[in-house]
N, C-alpha and C. Protein backbone atom coordinates (compact mmCIF):
# COMPACT_ATOMS: atom_id res chain seq x y z
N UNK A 1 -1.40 -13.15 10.42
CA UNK A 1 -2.33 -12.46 9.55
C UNK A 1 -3.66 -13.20 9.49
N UNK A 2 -3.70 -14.67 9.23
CA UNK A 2 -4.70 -15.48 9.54
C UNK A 2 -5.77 -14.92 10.75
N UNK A 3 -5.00 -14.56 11.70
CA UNK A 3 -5.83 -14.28 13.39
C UNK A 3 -6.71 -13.03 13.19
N UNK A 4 -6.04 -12.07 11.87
CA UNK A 4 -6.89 -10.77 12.15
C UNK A 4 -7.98 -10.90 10.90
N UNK A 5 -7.59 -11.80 9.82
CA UNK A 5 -8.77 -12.02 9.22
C UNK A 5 -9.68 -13.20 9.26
N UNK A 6 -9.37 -13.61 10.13
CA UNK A 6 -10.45 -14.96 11.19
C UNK A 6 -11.42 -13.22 11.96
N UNK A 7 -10.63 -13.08 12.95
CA UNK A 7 -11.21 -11.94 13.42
C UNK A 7 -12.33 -11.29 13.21
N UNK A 8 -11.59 -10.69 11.36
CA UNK A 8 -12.75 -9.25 10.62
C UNK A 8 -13.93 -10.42 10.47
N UNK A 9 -13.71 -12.01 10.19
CA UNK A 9 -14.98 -12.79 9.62
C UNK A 9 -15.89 -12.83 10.57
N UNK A 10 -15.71 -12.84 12.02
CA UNK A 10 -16.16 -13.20 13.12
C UNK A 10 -16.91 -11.82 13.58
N UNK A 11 -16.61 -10.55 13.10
CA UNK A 11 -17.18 -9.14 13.66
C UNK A 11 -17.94 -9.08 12.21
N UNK A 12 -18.27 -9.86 11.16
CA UNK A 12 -19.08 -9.71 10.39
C UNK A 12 -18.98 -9.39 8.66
N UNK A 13 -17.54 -9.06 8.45
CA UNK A 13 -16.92 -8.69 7.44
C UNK A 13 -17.01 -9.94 6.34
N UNK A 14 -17.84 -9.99 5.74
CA UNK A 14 -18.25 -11.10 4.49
C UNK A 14 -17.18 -11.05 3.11
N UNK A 15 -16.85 -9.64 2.85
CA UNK A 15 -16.10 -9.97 1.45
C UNK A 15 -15.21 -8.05 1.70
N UNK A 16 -13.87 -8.52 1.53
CA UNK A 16 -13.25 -7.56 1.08
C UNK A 16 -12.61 -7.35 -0.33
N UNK A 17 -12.61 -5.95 -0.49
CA UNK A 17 -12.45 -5.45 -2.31
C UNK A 17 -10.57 -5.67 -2.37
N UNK A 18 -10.36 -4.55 -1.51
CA UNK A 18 -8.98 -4.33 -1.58
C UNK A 18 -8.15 -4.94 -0.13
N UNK A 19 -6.99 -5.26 -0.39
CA UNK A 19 -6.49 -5.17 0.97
C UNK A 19 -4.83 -4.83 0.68
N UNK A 20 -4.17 -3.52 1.11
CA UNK A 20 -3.52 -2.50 0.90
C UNK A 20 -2.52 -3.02 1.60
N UNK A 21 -1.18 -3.48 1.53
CA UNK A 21 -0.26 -4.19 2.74
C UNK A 21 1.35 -3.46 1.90
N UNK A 22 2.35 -3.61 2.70
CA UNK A 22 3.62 -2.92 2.53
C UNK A 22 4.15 -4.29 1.88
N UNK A 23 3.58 -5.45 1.63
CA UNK A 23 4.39 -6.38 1.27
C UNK A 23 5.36 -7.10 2.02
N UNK A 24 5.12 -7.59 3.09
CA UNK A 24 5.52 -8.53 3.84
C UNK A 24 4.96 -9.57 3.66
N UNK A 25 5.99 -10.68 3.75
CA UNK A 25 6.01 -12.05 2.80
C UNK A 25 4.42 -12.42 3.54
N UNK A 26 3.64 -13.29 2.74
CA UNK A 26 2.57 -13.98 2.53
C UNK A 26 1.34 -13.52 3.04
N UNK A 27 1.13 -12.00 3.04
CA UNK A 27 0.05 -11.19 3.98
C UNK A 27 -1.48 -11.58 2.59
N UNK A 28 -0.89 -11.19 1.64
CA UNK A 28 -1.77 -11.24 0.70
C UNK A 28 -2.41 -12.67 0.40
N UNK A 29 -1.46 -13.47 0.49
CA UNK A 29 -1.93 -15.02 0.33
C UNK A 29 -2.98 -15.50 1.47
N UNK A 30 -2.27 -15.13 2.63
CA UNK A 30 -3.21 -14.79 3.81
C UNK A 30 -4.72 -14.39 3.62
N UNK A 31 -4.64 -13.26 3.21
CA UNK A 31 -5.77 -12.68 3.13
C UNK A 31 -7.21 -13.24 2.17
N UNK A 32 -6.05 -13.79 0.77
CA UNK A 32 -6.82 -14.25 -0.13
C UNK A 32 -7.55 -15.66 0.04
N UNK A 33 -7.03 -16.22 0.93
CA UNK A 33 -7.61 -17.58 1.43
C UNK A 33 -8.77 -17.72 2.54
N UNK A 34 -9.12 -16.39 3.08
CA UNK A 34 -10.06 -16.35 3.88
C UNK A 34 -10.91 -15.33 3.40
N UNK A 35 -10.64 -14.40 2.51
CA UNK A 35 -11.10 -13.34 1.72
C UNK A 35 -11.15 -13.42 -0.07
N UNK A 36 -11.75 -14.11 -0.98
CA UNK A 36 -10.80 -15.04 -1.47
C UNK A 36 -11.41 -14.31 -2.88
N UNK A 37 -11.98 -13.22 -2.75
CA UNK A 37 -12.30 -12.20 -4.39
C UNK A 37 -11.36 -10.87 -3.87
N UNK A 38 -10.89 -10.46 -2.78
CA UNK A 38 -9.69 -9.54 -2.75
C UNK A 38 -8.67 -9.09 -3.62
N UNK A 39 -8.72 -8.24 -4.01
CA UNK A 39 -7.41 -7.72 -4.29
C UNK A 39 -6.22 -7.01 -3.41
N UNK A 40 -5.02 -7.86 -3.51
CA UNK A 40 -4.13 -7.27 -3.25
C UNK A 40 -3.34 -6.32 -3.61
N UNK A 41 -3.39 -4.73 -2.64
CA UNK A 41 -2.46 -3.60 -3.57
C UNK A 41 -1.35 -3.89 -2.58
N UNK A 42 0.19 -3.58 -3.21
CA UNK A 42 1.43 -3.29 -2.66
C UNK A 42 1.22 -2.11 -2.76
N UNK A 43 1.60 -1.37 -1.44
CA UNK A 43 1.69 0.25 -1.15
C UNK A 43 2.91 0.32 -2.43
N UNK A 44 2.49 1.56 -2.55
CA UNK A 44 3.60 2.29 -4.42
C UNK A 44 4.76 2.92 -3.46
N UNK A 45 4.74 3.94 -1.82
CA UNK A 45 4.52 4.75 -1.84
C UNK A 45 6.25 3.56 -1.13
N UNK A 46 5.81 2.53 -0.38
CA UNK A 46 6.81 1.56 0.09
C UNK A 46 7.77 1.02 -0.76
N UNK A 47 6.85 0.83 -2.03
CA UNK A 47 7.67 0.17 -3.02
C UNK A 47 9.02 1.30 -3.52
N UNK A 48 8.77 2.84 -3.81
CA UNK A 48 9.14 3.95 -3.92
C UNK A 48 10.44 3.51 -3.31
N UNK A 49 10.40 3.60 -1.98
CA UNK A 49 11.16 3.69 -0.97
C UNK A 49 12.76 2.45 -1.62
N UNK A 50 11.74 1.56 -1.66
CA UNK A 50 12.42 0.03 -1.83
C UNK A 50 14.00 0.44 -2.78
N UNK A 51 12.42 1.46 -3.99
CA UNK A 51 14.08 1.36 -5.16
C UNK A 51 14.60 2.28 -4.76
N UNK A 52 14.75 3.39 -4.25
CA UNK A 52 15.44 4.66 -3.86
C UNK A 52 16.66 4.30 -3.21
N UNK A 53 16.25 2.84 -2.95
CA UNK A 53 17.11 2.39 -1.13
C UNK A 53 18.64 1.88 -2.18
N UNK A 54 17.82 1.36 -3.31
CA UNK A 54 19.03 0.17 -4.51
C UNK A 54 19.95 1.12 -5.52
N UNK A 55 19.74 2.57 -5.68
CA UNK A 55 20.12 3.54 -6.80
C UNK A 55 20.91 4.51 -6.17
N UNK A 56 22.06 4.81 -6.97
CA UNK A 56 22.98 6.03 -6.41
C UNK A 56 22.03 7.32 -6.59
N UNK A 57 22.79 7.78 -5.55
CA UNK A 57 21.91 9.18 -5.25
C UNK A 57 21.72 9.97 -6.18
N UNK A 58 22.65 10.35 -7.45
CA UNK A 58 23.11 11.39 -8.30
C UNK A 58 21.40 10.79 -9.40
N UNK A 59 20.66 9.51 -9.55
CA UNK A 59 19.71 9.41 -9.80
C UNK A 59 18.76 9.03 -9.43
N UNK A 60 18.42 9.65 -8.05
CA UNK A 60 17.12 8.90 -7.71
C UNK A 60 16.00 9.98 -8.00
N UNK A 61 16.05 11.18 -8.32
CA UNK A 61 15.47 12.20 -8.81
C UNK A 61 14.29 11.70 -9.68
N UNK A 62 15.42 11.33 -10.76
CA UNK A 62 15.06 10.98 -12.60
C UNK A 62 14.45 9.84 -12.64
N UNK A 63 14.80 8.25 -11.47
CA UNK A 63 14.67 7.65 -11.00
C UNK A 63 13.09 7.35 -11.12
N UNK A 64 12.94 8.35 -10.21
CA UNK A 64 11.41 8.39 -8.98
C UNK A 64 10.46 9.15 -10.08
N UNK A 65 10.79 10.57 -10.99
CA UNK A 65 10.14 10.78 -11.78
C UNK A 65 9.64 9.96 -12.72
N UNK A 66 10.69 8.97 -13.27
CA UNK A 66 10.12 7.96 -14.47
C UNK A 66 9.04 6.78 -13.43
N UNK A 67 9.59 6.71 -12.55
CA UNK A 67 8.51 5.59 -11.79
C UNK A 67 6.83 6.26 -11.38
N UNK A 68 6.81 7.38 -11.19
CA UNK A 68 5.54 8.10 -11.18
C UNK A 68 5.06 8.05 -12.38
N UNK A 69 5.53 8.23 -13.68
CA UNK A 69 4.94 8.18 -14.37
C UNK A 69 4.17 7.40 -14.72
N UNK A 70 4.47 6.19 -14.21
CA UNK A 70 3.45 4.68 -14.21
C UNK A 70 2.34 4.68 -13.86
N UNK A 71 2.14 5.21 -12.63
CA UNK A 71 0.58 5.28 -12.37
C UNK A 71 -0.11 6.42 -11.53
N UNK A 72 0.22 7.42 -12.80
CA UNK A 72 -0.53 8.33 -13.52
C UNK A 72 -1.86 8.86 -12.20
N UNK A 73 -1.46 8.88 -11.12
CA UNK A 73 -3.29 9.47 -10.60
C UNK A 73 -3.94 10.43 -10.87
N UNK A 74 -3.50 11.17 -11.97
CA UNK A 74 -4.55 12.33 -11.95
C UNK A 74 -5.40 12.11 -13.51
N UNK A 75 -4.76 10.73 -13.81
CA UNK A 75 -5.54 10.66 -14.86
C UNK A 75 -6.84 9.44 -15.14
N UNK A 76 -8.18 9.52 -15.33
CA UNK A 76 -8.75 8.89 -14.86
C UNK A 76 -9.13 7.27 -15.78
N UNK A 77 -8.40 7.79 -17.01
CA UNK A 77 -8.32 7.02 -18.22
C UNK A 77 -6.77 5.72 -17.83
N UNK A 78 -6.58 6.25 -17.02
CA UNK A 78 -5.17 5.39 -16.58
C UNK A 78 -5.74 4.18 -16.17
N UNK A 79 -5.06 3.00 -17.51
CA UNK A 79 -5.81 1.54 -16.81
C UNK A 79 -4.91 0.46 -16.26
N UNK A 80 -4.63 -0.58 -15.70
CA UNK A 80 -4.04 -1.46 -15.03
C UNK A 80 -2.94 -1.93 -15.80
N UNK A 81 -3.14 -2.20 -17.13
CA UNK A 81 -2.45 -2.92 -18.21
C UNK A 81 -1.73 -1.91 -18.74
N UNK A 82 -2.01 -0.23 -19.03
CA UNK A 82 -1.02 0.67 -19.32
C UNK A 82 0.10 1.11 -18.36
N UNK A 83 0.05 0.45 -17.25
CA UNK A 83 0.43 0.97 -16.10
C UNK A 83 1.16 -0.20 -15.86
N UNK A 84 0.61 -1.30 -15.84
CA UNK A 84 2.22 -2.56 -16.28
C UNK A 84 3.28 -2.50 -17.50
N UNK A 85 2.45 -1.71 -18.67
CA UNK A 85 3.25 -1.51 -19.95
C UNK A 85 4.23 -0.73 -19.21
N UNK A 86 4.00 0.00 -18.71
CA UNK A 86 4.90 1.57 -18.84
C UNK A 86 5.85 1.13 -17.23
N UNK A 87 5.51 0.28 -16.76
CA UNK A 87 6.67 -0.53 -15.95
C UNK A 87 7.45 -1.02 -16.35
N UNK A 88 7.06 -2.32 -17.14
CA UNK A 88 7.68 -2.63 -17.97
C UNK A 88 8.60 -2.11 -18.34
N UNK A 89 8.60 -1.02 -19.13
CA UNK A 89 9.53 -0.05 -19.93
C UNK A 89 10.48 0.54 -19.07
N UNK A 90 10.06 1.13 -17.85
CA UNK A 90 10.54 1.37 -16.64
C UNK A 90 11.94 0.42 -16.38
N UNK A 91 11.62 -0.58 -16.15
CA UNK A 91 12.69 -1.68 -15.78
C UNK A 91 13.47 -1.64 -16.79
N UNK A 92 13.29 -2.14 -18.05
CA UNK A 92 14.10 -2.40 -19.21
C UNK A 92 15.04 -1.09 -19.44
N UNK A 93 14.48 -0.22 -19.06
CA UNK A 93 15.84 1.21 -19.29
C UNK A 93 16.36 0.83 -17.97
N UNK A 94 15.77 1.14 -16.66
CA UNK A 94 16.52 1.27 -15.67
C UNK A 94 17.42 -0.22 -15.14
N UNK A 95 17.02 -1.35 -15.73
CA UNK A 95 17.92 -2.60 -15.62
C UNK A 95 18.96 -2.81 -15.90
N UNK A 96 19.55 -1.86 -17.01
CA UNK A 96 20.74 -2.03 -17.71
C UNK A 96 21.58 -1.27 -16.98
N UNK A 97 21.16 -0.19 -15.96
CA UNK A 97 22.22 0.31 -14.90
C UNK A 97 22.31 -0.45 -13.80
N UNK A 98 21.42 -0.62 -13.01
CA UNK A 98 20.39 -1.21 -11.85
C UNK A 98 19.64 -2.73 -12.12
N UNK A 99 20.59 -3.80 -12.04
CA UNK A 99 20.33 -5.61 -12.42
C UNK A 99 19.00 -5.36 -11.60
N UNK A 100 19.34 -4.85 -10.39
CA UNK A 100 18.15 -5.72 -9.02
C UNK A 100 16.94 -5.02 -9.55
N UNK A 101 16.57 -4.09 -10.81
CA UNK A 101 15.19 -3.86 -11.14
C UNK A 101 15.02 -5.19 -11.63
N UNK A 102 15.22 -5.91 -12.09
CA UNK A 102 14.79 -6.92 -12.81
C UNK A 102 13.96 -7.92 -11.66
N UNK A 103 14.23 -8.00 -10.60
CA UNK A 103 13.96 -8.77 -9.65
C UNK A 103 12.89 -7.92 -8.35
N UNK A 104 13.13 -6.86 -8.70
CA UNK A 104 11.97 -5.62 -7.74
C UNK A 104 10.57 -5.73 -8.92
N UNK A 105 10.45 -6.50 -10.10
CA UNK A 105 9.15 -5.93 -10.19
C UNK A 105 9.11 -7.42 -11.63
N UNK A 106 8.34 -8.24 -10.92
CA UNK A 106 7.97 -9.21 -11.48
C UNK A 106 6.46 -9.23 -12.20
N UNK A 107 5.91 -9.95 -13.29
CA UNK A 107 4.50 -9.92 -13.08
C UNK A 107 3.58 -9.71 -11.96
N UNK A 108 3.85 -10.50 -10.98
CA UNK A 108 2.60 -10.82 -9.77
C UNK A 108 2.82 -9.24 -9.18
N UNK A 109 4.04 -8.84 -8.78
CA UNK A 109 4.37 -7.58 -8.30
C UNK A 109 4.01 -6.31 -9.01
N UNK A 110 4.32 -6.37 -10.28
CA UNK A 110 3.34 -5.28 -10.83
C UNK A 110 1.56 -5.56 -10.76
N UNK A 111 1.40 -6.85 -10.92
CA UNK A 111 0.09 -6.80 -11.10
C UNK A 111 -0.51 -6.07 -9.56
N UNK A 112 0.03 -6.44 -8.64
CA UNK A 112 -0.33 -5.81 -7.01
C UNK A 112 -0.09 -4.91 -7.03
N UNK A 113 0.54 -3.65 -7.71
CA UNK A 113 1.12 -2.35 -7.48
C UNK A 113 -0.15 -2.26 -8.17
N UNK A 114 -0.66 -2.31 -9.07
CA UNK A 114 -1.68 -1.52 -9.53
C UNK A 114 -3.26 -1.96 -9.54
N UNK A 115 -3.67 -2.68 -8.80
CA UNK A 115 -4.57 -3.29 -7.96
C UNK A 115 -5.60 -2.01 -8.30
N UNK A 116 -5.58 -1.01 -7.59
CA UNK A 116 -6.01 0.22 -6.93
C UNK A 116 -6.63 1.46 -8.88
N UNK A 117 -5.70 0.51 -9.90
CA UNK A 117 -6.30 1.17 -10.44
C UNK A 117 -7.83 0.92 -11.42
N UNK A 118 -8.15 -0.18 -10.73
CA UNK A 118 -9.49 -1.17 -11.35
C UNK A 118 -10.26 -0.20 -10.34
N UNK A 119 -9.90 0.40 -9.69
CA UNK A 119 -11.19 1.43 -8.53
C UNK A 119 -11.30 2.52 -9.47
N UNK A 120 -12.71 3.34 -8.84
CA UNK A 120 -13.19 4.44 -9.67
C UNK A 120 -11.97 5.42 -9.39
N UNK A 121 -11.24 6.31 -10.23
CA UNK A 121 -10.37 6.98 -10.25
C UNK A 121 -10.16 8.14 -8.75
N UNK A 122 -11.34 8.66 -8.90
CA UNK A 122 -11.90 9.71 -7.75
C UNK A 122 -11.20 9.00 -6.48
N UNK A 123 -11.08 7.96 -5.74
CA UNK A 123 -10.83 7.31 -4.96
C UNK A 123 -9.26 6.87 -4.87
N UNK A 124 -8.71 6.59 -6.10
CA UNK A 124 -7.52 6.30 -6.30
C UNK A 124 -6.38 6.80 -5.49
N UNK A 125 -6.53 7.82 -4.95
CA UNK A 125 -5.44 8.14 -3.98
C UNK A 125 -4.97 7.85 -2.67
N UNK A 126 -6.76 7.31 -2.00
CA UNK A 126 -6.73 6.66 -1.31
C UNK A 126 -6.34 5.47 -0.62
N UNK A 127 -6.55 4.89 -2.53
CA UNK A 127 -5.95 3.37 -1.97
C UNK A 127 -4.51 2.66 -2.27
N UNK A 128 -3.87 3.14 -3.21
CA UNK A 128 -2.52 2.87 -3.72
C UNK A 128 -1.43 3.18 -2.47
N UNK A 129 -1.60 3.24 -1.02
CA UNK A 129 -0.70 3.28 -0.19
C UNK A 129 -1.08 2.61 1.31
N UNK A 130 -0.54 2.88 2.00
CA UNK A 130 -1.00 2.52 3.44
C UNK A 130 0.00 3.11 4.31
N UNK A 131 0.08 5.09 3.80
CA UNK A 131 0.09 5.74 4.83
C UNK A 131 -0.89 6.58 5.78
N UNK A 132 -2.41 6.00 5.41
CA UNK A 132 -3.11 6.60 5.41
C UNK A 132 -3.46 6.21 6.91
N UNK A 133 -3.42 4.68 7.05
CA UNK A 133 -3.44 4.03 8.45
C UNK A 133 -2.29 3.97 8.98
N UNK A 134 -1.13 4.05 8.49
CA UNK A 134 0.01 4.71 9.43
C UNK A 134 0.22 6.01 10.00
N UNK A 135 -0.63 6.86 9.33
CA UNK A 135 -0.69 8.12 9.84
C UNK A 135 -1.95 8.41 11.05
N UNK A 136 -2.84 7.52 10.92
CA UNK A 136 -3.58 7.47 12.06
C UNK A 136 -3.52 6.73 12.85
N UNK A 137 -2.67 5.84 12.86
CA UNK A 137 -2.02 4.65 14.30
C UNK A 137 -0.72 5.57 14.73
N UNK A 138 -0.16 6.42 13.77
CA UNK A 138 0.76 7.85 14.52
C UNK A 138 0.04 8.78 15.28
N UNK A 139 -1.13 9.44 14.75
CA UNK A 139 -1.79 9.68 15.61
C UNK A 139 -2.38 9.36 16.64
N UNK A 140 -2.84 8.26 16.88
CA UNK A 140 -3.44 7.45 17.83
C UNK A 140 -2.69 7.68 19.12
N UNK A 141 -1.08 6.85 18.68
CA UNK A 141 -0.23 6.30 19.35
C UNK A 141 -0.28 8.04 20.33
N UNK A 142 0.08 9.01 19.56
CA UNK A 142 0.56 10.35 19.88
C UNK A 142 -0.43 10.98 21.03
N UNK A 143 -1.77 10.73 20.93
CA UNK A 143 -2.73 10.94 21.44
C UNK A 143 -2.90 10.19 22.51
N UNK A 144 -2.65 8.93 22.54
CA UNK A 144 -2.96 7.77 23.96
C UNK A 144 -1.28 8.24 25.03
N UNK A 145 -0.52 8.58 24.66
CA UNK A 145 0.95 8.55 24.88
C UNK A 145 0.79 9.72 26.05
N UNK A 146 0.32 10.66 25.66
CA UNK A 146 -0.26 12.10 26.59
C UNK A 146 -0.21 11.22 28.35
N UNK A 147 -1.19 10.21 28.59
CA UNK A 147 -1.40 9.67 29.16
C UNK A 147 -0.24 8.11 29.98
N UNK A 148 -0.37 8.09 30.90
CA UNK A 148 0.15 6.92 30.69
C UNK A 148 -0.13 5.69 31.11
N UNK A 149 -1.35 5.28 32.13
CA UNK A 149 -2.41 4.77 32.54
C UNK A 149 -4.14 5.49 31.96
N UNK A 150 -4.91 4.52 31.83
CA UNK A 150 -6.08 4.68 31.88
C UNK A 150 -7.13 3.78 32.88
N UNK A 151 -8.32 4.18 33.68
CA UNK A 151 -8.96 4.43 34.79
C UNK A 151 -9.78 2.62 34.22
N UNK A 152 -10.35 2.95 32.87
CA UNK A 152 -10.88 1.98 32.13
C UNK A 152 -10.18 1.60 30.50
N UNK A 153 -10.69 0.53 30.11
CA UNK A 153 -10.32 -0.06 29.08
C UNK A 153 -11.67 1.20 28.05
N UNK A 154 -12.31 1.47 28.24
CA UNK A 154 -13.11 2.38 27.49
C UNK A 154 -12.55 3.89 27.62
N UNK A 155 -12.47 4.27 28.64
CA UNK A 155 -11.63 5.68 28.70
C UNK A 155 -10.39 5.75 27.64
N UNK A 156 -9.39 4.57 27.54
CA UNK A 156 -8.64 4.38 26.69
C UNK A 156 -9.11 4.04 24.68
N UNK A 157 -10.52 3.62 24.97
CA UNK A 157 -10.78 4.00 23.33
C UNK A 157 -11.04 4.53 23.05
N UNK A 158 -12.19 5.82 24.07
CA UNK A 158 -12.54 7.37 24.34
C UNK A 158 -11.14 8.14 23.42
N UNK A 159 -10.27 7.80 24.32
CA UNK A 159 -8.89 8.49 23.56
C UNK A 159 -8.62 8.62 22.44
N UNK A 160 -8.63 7.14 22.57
CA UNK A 160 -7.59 6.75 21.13
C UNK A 160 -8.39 7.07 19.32
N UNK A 161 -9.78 7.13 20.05
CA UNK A 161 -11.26 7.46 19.20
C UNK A 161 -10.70 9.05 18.40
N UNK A 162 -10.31 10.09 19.59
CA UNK A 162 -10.16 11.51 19.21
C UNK A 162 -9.39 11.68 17.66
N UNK A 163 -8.30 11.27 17.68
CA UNK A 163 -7.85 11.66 16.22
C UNK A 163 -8.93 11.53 15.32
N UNK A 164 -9.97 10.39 14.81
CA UNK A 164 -10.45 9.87 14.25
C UNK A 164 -11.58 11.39 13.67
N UNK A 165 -11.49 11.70 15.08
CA UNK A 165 -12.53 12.92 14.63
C UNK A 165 -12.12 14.54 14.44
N UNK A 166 -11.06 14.51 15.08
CA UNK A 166 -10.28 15.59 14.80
C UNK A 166 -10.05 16.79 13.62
């Protein structure tokens, strides 16, 4: 992680706001040491996934509804600290079925889940995940794949460019 934000410093990138990661161990620490006013968001959308993966099926419904309720995007009054409260609360009901909530959502971990909501609201949807660049490195991939050699190393970013504008 170090190599790609040595990298962004070297193509000119002075200060990043957010940096959006699935939570793989020390990306954020990473980031914050070479980027070092960043905020780190944990994708919600991964985290989602995480608890769905720990809960019998008969509730992951009721589950996933009470966990949306946390952070609220359509509301623009929704602030960082109501949105740890109402986690909070989250865990403490759902702990007493489900131990391993207690350990899926610590301070530092909530505080990173809601990163995204210190941004102007309007924007908010944008940034609370990172399927947004998985869906265009799917595309990419889908688009260069057509092919299976390229003539030049530029013909190949020609390509890979198209989704982008699509």
């Amino acid at each position: 992680m170090g190599t790609i934000c040595d990298d962004l410093k070297k193509r000119g990138i002075k200060r990043v706001l957010l940096w959006v990661t699935d939570g793989v161990a020390g990306v954020g620490e990473e980031v914050q040491k070479r980027f070092s006013y960043t905020k780190i968001q944990l994708c919600i959308i991964h985290k989602i996934r995480n608890i769905l993966e720990k809960v019998r099926k008969e509730d992951k419904a009721i589950i996933l509804a009470d966990f949306k309720q946390t952070f609220k995007l359509d509301n623009p009054n929704h602030t960082k600290e109501e949105a740890i409260k109402e986690t909070e609360t989250f865990v403490e009901k759902w702990s007493k079925k489900y131990p391993s909530m207690n350990r899926m959502f610590d301070k530092e971990i909530s505080e990173k889940l809601f990163a995204f909501l210190e941004f102007p609201w309007q924007i908010r949807r944008m940034l609370y995940t990172t399927n947004w660049i998985e869906n265009l490195n799917d595309s990419i991939k889908r688009t260069t794949k057509i092919r299976r050699s390229f003539p030049t190393e530029d013909s190949a970013l020609n390509l890979a460019h198209l989704p982008l504008f699509a």
